[in-house]
C-alpha atoms as a PDB file:
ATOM      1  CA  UNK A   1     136.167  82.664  80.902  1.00  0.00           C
ATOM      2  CA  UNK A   2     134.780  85.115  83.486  1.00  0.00           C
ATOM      3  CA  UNK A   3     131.348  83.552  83.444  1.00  0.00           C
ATOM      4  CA  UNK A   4     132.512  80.297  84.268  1.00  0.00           C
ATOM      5  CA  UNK A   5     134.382  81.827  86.672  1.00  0.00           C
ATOM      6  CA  UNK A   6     131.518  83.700  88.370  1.00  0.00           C
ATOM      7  CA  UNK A   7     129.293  80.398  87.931  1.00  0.00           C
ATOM      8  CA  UNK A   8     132.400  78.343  89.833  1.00  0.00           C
ATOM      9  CA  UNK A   9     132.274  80.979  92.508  1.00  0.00           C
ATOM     10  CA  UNK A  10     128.582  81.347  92.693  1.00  0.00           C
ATOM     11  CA  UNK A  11     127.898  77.230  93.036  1.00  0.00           C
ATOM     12  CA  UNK A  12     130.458  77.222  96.190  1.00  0.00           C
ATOM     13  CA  UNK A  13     128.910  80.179  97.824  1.00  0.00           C
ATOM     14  CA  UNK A  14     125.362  78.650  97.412  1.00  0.00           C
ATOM     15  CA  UNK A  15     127.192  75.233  98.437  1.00  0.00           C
ATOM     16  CA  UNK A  16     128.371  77.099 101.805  1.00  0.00           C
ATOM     17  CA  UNK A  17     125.177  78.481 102.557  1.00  0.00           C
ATOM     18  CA  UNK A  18     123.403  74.893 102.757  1.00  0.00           C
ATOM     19  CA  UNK A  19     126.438  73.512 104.699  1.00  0.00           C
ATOM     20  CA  UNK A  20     126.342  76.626 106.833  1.00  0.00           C
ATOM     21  CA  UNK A  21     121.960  76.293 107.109  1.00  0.00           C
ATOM     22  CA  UNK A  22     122.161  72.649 107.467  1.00  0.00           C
ATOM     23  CA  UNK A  23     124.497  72.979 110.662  1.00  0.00           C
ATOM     24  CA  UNK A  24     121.724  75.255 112.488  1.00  0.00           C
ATOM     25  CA  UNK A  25     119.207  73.027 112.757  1.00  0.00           C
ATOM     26  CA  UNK A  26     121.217  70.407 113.998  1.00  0.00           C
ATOM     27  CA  UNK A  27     122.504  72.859 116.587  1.00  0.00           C
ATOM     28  CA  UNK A  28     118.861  73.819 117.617  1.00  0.00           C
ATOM     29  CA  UNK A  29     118.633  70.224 118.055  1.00  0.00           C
ATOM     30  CA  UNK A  30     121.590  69.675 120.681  1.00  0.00           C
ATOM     31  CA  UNK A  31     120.359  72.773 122.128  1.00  0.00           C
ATOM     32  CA  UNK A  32     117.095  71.400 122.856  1.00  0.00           C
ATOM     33  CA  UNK A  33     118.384  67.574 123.661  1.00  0.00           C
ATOM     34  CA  UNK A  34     120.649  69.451 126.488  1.00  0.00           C
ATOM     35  CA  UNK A  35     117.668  71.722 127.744  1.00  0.00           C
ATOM     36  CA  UNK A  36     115.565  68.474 127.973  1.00  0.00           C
ATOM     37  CA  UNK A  37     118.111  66.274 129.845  1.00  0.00           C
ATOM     38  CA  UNK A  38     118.606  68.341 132.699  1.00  0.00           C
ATOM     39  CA  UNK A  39     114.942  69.056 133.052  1.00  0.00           C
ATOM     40  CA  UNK A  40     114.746  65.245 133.179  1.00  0.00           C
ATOM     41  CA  UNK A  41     117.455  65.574 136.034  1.00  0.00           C
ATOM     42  CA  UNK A  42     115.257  68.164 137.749  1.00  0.00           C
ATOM     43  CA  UNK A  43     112.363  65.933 137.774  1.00  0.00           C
ATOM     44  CA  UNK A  44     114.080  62.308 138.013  1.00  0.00           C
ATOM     45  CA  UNK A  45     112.609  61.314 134.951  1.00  0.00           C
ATOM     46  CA  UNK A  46     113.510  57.703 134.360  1.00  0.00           C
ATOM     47  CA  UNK A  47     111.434  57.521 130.746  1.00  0.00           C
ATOM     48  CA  UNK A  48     112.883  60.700 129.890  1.00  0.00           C
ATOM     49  CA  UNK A  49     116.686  59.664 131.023  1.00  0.00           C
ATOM     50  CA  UNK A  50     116.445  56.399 129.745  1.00  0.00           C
ATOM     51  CA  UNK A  51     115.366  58.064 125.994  1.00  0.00           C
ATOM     52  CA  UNK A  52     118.471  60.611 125.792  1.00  0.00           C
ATOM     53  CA  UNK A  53     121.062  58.837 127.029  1.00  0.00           C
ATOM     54  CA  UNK A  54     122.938  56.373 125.382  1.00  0.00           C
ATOM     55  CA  UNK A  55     123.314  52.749 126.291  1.00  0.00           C
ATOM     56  CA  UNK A  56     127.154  53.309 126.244  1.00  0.00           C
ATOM     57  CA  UNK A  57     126.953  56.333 128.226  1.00  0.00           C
ATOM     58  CA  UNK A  58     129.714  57.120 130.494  1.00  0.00           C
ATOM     59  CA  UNK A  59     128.958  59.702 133.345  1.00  0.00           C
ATOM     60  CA  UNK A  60     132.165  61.410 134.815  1.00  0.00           C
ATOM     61  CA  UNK A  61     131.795  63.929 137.895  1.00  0.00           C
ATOM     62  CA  UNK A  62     133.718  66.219 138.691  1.00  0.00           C
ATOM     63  CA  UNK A  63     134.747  64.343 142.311  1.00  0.00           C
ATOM     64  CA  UNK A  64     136.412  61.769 139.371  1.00  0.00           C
ATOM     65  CA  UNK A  65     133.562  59.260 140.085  1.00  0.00           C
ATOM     66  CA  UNK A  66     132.567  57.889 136.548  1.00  0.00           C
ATOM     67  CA  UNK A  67     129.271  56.555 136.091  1.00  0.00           C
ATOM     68  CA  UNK A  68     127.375  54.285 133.291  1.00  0.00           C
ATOM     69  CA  UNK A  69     123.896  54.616 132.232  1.00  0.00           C
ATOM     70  CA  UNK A  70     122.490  52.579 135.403  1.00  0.00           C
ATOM     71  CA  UNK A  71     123.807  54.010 138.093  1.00  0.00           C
ATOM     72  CA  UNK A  72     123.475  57.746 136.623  1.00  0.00           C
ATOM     73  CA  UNK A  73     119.760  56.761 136.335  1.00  0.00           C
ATOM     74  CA  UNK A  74     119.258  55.046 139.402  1.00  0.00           C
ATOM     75  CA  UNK A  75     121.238  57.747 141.629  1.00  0.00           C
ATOM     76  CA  UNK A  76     118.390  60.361 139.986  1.00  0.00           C
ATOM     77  CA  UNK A  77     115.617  58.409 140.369  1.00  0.00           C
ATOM     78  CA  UNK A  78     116.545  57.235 143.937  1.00  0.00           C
ATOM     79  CA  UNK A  79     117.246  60.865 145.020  1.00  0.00           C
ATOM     80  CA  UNK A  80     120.997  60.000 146.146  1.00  0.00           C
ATOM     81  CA  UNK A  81     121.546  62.980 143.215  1.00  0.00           C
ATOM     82  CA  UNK A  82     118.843  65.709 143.758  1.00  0.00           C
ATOM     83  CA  UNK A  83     118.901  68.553 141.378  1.00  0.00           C
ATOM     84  CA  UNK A  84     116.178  70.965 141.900  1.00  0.00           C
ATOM     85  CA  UNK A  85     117.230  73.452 139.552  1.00  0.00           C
ATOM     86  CA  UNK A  86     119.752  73.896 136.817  1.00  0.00           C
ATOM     87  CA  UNK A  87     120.897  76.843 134.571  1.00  0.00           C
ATOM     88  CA  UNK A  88     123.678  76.988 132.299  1.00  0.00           C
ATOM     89  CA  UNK A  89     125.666  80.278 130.118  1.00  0.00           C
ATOM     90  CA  UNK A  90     128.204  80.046 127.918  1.00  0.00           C
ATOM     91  CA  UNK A  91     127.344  77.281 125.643  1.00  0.00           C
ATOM     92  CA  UNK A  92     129.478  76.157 122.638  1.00  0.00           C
ATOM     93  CA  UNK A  93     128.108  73.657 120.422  1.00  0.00           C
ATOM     94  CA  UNK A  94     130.159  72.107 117.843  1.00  0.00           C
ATOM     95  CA  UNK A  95     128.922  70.035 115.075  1.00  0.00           C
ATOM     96  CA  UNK A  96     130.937  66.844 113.436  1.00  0.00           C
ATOM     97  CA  UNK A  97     128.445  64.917 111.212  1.00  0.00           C
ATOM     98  CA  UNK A  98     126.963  62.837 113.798  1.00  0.00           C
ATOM     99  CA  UNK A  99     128.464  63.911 117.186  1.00  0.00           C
ATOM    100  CA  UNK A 100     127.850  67.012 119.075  1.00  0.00           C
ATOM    101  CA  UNK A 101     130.518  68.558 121.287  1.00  0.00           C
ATOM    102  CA  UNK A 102     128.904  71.078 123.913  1.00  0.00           C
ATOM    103  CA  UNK A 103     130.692  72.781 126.282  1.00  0.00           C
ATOM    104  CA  UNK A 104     128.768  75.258 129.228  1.00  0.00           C
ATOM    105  CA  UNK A 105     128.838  76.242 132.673  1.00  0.00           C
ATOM    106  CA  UNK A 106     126.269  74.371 134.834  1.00  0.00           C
ATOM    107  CA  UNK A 107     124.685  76.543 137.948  1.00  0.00           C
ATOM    108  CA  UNK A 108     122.642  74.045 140.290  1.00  0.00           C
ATOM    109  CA  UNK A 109     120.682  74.076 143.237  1.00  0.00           C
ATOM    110  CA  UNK A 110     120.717  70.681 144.842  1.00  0.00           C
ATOM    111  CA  UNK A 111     119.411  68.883 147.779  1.00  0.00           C
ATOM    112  CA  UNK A 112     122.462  66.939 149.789  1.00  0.00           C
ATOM    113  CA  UNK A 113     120.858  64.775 152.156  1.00  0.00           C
ATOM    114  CA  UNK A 114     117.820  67.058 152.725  1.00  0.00           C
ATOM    115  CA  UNK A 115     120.312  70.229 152.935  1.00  0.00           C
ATOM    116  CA  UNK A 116     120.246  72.996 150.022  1.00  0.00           C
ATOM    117  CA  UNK A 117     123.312  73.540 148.408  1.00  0.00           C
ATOM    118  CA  UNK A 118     124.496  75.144 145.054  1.00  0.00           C
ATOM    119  CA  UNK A 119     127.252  73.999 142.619  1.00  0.00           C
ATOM    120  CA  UNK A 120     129.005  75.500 139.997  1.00  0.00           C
ATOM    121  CA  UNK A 121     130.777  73.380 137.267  1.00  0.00           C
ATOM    122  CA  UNK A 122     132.107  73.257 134.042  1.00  0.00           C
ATOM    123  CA  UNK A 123     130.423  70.907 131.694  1.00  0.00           C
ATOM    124  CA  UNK A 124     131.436  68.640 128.454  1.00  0.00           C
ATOM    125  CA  UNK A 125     128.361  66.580 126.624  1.00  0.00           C
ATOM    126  CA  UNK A 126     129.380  64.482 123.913  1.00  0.00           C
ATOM    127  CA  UNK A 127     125.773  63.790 122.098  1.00  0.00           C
ATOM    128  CA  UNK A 128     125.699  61.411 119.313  1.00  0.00           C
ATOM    129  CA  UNK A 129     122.482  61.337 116.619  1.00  0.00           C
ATOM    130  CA  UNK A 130     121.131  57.558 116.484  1.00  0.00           C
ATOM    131  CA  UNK A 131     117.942  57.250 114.638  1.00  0.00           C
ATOM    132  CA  UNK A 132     117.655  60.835 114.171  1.00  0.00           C
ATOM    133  CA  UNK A 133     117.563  61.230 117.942  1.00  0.00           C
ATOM    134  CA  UNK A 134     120.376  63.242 120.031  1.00  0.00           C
ATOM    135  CA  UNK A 135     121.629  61.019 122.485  1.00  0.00           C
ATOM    136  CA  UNK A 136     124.182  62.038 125.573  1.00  0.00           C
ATOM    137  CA  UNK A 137     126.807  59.357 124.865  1.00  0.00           C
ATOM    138  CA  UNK A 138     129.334  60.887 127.278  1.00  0.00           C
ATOM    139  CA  UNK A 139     129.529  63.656 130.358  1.00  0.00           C
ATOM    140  CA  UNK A 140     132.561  65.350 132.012  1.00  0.00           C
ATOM    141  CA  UNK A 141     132.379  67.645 134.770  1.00  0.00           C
ATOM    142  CA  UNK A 142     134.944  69.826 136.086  1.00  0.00           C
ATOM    143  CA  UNK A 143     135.390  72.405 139.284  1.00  0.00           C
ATOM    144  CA  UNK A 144     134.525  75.786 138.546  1.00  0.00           C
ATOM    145  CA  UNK A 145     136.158  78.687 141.475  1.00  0.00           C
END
């Protein structure tokens, strides 16, 4: 009785370590996926924005102005949004089959109508996988003091 025991216990530890291995990768991947979207904001990259966002993508600012895929796109490629450099800390990712939750604080530099400026804003990504890809399906911004 205390083998099967011990084999019971051993099969759901080894089953929680693949869960638990399976997840990192995955969070590697959203990891990635965010670093490459905003260097796609950085350098207006309408391939690049057009291949990680979803076609159902809403984009919410944190003025309350909600945006779809277009007119995120266009207002990045036009230079109406001009990000010339963005950082982030604090990231959370969390994992729920195929949707990614990530939560971070967003440090930018930007360019408003020619004049340097710097935001500060809190940050939530909803990323969905399609086709094995990462896609941003959804973006809320908040005011950070």
């Amino acid at each position: 009785m205390k083998l099967k025991h011990a084999v019971i216990i051993l099969i759901f530890s080894w089953l929680s370590i693949i869960t638990a291995s399976a997840q990192i990768p995955a969070e590697k991947q959203v990891a990635a996926a965010v670093d490459t979207l905003y260097k796609a904001m950085v350098d207006a990259d309408k391939a690049a924005l057009n291949k990680l966002t979803a076609a159902e993508l809403s984009f919410g600012h944190s003025s309350g102005k909600v945006e779809d895929k277009a007119a995120f796109m266009e207002a990045l490629v036009s230079g109406k949004s001009d990000f010339t450099n963005i950082t982030t800390s604090s990231q959370t990712i969390t994992i729920a089959n195929d949707v990614a939750i990530v939560r971070h604080i967003l440090n930018g530099e930007i360019l408003d109508g020619g004049k340097p400026g710097t935001v500060k804003l809190g940050i939530l990504l909803v990323w969905k996988k399609q086709k094995k890809q990462w896609v941003l399906l959804a973006r809320q911004a908040y005011k950070v003091p």
